[in-house]
PDB file of N, CA and C in Angstrom:
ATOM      1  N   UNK A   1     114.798   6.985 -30.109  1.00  0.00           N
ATOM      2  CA  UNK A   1     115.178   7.967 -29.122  1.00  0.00           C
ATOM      3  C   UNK A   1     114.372   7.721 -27.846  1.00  0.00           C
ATOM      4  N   UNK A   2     114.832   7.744 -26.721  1.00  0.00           N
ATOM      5  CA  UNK A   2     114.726   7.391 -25.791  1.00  0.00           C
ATOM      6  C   UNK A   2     113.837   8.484 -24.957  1.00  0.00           C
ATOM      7  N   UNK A   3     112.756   8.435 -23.848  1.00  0.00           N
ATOM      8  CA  UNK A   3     111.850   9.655 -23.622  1.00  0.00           C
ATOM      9  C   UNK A   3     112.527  10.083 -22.404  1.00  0.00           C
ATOM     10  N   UNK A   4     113.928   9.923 -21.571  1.00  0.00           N
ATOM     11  CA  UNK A   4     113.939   9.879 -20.418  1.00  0.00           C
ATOM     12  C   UNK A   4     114.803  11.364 -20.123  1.00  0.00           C
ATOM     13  N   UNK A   5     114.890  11.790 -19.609  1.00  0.00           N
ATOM     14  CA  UNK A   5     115.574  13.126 -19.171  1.00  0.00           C
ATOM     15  C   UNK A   5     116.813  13.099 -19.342  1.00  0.00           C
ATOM     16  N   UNK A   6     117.787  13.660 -20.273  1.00  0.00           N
ATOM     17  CA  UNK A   6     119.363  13.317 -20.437  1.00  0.00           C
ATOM     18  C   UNK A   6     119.949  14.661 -19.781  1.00  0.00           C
ATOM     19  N   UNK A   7     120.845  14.706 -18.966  1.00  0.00           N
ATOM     20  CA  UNK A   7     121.663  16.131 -18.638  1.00  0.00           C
ATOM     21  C   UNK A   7     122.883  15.692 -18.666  1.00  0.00           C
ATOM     22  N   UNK A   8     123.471  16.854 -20.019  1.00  0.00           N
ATOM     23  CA  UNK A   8     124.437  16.604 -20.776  1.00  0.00           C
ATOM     24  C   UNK A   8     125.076  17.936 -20.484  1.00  0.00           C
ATOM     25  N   UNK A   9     126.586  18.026 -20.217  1.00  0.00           N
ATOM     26  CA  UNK A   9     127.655  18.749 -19.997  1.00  0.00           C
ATOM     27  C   UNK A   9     128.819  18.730 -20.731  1.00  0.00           C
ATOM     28  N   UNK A  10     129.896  19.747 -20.587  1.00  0.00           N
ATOM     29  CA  UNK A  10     130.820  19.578 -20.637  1.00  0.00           C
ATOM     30  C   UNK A  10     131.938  19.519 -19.566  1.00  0.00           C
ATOM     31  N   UNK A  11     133.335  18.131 -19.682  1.00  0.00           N
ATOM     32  CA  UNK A  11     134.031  18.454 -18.468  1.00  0.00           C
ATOM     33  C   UNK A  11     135.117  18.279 -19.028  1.00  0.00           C
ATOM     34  N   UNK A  12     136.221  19.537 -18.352  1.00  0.00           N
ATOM     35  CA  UNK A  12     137.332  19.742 -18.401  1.00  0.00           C
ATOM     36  C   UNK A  12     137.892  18.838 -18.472  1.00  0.00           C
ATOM     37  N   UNK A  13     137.379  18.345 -17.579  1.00  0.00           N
ATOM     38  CA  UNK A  13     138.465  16.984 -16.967  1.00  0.00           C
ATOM     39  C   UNK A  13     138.846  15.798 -17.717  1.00  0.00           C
ATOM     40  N   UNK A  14     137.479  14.864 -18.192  1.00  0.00           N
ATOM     41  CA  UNK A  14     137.471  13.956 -19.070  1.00  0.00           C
ATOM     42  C   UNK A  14     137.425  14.699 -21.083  1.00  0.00           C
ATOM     43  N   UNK A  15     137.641  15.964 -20.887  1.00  0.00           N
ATOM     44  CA  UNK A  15     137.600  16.356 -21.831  1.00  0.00           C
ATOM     45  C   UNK A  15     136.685  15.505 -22.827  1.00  0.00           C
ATOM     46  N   UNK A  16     135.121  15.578 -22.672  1.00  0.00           N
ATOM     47  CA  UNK A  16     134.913  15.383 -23.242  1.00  0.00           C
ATOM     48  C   UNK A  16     133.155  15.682 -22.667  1.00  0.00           C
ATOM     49  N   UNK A  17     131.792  15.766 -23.405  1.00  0.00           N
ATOM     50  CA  UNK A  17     130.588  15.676 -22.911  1.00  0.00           C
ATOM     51  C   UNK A  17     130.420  14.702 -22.023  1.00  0.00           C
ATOM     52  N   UNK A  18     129.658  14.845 -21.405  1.00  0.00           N
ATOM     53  CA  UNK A  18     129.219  13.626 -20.380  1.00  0.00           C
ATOM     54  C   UNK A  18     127.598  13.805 -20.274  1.00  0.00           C
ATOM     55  N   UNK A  19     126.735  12.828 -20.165  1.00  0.00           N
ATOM     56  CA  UNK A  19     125.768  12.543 -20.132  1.00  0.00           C
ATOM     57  C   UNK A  19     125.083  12.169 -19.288  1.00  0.00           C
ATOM     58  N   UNK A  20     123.937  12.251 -18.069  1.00  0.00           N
ATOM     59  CA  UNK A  20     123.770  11.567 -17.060  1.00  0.00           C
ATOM     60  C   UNK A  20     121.939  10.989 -17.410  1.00  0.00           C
ATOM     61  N   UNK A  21     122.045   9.991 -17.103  1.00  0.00           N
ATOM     62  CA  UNK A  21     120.361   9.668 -16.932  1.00  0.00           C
ATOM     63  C   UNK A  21     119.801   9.559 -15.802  1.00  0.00           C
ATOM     64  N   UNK A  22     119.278  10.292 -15.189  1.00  0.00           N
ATOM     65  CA  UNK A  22     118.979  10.545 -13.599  1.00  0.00           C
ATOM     66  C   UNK A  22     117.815   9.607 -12.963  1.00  0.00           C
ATOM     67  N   UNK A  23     117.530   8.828 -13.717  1.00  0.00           N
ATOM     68  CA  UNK A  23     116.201   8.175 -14.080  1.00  0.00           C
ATOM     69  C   UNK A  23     116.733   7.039 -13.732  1.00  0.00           C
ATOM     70  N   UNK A  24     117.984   6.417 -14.710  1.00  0.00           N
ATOM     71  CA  UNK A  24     118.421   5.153 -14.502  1.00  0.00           C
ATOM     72  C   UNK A  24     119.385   5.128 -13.426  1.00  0.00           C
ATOM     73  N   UNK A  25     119.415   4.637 -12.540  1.00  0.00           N
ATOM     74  CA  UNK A  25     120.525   4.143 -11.617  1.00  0.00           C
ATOM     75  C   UNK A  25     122.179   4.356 -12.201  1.00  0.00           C
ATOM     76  N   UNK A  26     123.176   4.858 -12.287  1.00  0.00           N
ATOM     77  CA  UNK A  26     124.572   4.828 -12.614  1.00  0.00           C
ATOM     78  C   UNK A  26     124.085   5.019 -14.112  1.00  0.00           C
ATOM     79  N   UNK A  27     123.474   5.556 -14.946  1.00  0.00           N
ATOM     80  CA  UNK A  27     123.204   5.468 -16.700  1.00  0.00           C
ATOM     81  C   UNK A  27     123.774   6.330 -16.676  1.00  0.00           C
ATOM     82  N   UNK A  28     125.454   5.952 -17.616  1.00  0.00           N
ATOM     83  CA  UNK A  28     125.964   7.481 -18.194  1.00  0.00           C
ATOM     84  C   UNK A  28     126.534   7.415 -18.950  1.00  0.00           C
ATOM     85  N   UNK A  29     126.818   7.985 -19.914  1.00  0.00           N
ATOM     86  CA  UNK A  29     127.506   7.727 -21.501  1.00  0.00           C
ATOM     87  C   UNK A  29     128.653   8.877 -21.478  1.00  0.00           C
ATOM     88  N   UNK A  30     129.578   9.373 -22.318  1.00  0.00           N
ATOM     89  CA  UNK A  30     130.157  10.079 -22.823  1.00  0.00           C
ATOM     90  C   UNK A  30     130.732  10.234 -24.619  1.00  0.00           C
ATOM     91  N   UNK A  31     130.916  11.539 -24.962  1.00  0.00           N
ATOM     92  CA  UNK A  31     131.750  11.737 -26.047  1.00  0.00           C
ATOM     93  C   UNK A  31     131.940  13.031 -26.196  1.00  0.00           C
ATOM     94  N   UNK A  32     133.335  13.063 -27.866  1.00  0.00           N
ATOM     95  CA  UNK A  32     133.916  13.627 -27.944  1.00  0.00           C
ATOM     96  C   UNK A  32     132.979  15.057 -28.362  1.00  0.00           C
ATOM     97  N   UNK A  33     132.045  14.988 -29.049  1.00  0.00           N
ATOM     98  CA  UNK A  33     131.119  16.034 -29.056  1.00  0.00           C
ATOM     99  C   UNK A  33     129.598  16.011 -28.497  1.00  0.00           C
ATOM    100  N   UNK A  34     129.012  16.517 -28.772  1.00  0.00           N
ATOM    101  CA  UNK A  34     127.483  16.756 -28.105  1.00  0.00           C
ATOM    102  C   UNK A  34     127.021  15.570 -28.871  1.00  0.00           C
ATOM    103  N   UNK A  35     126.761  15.617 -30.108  1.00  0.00           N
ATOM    104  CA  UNK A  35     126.136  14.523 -31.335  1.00  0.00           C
ATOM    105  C   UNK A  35     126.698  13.080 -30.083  1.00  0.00           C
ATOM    106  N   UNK A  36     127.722  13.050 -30.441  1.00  0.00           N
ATOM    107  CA  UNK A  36     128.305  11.753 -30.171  1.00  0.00           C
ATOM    108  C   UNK A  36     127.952  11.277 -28.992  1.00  0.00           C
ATOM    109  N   UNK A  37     127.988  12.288 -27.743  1.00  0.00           N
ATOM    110  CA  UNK A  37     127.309  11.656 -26.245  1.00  0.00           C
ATOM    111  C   UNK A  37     126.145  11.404 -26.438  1.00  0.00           C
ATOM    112  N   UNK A  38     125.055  12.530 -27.287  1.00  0.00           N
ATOM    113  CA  UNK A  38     123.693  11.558 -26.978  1.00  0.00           C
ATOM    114  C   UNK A  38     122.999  10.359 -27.592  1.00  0.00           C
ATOM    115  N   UNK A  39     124.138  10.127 -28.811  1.00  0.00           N
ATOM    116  CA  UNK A  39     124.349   8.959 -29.648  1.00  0.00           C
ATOM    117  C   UNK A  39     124.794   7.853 -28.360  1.00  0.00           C
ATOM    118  N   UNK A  40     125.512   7.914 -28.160  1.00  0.00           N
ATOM    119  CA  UNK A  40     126.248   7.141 -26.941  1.00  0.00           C
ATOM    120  C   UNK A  40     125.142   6.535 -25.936  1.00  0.00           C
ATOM    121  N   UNK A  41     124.568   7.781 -25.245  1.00  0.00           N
ATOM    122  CA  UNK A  41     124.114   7.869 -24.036  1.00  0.00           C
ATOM    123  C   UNK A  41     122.426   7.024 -24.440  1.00  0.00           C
ATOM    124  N   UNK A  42     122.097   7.208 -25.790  1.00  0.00           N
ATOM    125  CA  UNK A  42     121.245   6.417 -26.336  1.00  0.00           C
ATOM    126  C   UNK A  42     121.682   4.866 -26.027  1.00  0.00           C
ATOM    127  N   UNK A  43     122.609   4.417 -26.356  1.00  0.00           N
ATOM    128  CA  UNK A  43     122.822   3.004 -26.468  1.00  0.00           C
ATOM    129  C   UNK A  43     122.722   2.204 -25.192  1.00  0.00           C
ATOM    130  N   UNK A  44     123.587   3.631 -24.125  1.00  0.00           N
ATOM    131  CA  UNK A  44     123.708   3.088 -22.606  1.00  0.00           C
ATOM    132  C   UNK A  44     121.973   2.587 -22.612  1.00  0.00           C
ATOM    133  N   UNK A  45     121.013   3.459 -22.407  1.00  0.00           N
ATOM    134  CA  UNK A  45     120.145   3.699 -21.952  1.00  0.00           C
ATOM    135  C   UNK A  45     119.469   2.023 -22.550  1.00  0.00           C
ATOM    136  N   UNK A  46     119.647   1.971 -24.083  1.00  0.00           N
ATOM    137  CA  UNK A  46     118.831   0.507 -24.133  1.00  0.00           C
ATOM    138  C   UNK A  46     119.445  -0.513 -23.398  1.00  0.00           C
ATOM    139  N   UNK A  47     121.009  -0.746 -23.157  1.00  0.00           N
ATOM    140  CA  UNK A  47     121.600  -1.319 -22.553  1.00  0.00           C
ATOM    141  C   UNK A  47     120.965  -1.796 -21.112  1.00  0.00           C
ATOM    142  N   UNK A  48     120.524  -0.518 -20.421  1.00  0.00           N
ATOM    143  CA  UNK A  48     120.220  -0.856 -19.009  1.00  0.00           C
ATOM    144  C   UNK A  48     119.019  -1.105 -19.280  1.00  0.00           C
ATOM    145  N   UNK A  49     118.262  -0.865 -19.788  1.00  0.00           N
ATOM    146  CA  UNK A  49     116.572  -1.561 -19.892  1.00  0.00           C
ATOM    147  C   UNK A  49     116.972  -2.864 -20.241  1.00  0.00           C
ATOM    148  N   UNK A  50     117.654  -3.415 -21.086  1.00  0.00           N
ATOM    149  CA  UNK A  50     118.033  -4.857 -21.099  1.00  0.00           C
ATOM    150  C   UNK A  50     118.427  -5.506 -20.186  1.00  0.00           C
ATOM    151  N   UNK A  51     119.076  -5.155 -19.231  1.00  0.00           N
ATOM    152  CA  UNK A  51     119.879  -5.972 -18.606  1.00  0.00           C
ATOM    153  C   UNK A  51     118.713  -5.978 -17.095  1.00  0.00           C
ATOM    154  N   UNK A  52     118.024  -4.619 -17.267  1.00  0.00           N
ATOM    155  CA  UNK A  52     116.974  -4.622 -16.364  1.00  0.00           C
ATOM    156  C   UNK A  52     115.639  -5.801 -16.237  1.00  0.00           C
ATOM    157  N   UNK A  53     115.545  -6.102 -17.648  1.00  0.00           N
ATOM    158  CA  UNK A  53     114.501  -6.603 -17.934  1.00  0.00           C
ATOM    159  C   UNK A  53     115.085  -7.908 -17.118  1.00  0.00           C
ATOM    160  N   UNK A  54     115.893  -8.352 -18.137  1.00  0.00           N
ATOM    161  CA  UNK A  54     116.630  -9.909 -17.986  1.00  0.00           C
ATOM    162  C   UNK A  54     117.003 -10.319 -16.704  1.00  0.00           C
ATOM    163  N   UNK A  55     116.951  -9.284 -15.753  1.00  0.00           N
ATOM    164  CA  UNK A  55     116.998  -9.588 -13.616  1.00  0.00           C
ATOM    165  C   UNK A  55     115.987  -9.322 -13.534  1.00  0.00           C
ATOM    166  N   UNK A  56     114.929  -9.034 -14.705  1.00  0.00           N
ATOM    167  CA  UNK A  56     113.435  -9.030 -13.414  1.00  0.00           C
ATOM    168  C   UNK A  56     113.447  -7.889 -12.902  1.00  0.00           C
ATOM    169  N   UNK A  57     114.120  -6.386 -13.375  1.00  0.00           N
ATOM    170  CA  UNK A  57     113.695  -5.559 -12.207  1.00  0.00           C
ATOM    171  C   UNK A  57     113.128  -4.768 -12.366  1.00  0.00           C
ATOM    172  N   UNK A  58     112.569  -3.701 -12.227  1.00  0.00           N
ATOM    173  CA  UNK A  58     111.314  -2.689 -12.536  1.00  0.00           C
ATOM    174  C   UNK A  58     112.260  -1.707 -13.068  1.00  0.00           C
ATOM    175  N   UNK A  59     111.224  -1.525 -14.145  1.00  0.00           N
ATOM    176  CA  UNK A  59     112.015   0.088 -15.529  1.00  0.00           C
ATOM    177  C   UNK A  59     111.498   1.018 -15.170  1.00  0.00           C
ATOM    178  N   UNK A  60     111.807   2.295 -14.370  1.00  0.00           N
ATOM    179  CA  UNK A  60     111.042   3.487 -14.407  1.00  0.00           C
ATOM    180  C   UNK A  60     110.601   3.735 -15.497  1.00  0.00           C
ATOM    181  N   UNK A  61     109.127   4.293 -15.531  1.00  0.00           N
ATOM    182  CA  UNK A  61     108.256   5.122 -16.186  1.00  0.00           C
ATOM    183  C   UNK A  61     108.924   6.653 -16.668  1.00  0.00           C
ATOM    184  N   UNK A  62     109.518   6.770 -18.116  1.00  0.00           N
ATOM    185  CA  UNK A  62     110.122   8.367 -18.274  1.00  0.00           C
ATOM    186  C   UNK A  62     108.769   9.055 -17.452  1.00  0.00           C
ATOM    187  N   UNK A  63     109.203  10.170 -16.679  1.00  0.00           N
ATOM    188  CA  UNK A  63     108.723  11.275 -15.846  1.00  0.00           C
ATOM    189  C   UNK A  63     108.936  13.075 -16.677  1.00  0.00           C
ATOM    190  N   UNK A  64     109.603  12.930 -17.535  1.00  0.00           N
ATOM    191  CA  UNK A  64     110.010  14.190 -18.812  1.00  0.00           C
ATOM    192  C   UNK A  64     111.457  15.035 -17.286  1.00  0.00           C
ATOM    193  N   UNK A  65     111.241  16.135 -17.635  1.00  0.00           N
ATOM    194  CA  UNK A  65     111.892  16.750 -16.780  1.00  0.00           C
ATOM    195  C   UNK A  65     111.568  16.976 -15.663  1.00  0.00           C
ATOM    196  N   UNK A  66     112.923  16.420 -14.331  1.00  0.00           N
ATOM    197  CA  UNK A  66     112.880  16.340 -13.172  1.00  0.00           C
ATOM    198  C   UNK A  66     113.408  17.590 -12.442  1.00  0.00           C
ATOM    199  N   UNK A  67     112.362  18.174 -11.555  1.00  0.00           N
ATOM    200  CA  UNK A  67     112.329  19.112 -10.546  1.00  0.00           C
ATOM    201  C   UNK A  67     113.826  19.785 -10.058  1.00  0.00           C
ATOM    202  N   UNK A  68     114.570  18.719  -9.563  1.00  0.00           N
ATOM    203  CA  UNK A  68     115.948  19.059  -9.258  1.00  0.00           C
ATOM    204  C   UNK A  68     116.994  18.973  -9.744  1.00  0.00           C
ATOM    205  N   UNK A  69     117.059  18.478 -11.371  1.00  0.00           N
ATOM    206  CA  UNK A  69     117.244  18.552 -12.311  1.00  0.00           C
ATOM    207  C   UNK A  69     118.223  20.476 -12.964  1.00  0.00           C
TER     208      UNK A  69
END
């Protein structure tokens, strides 16, 4: 499990949770229930530390919960 701040919703629209990682640049997962987005939104999240690493680019430090958040 990942330490980084997840803000997780529901939307009409995509009918379905949505997940944002405010931390990572564009990090966002979705699913059909709560379980399932932060299952999801887990995978995104190693995803972009990988792909971060592998360009060389700097991983934010989790910060816990953000102010404007």
């Amino acid at each position: 499990m990942s330490k980084y701040e997840l803000i997780i919703y529901w939307s009409e629209i995509d009918n379905a949770y949505i997940v944002e990682v405010p931390e990572l640049a564009g990090c966002m997962a979705d699913g059909k229930t709560y379980t399932e987005a932060v299952r999801n939104a887990e995978v995104i999240i190693a995803e972009w530390l990988e792909t971060a690493r592998a360009l060389g680019r700097a991983i934010p430090v989790p910060r816990g919960r953000l102010a404007y958040a």
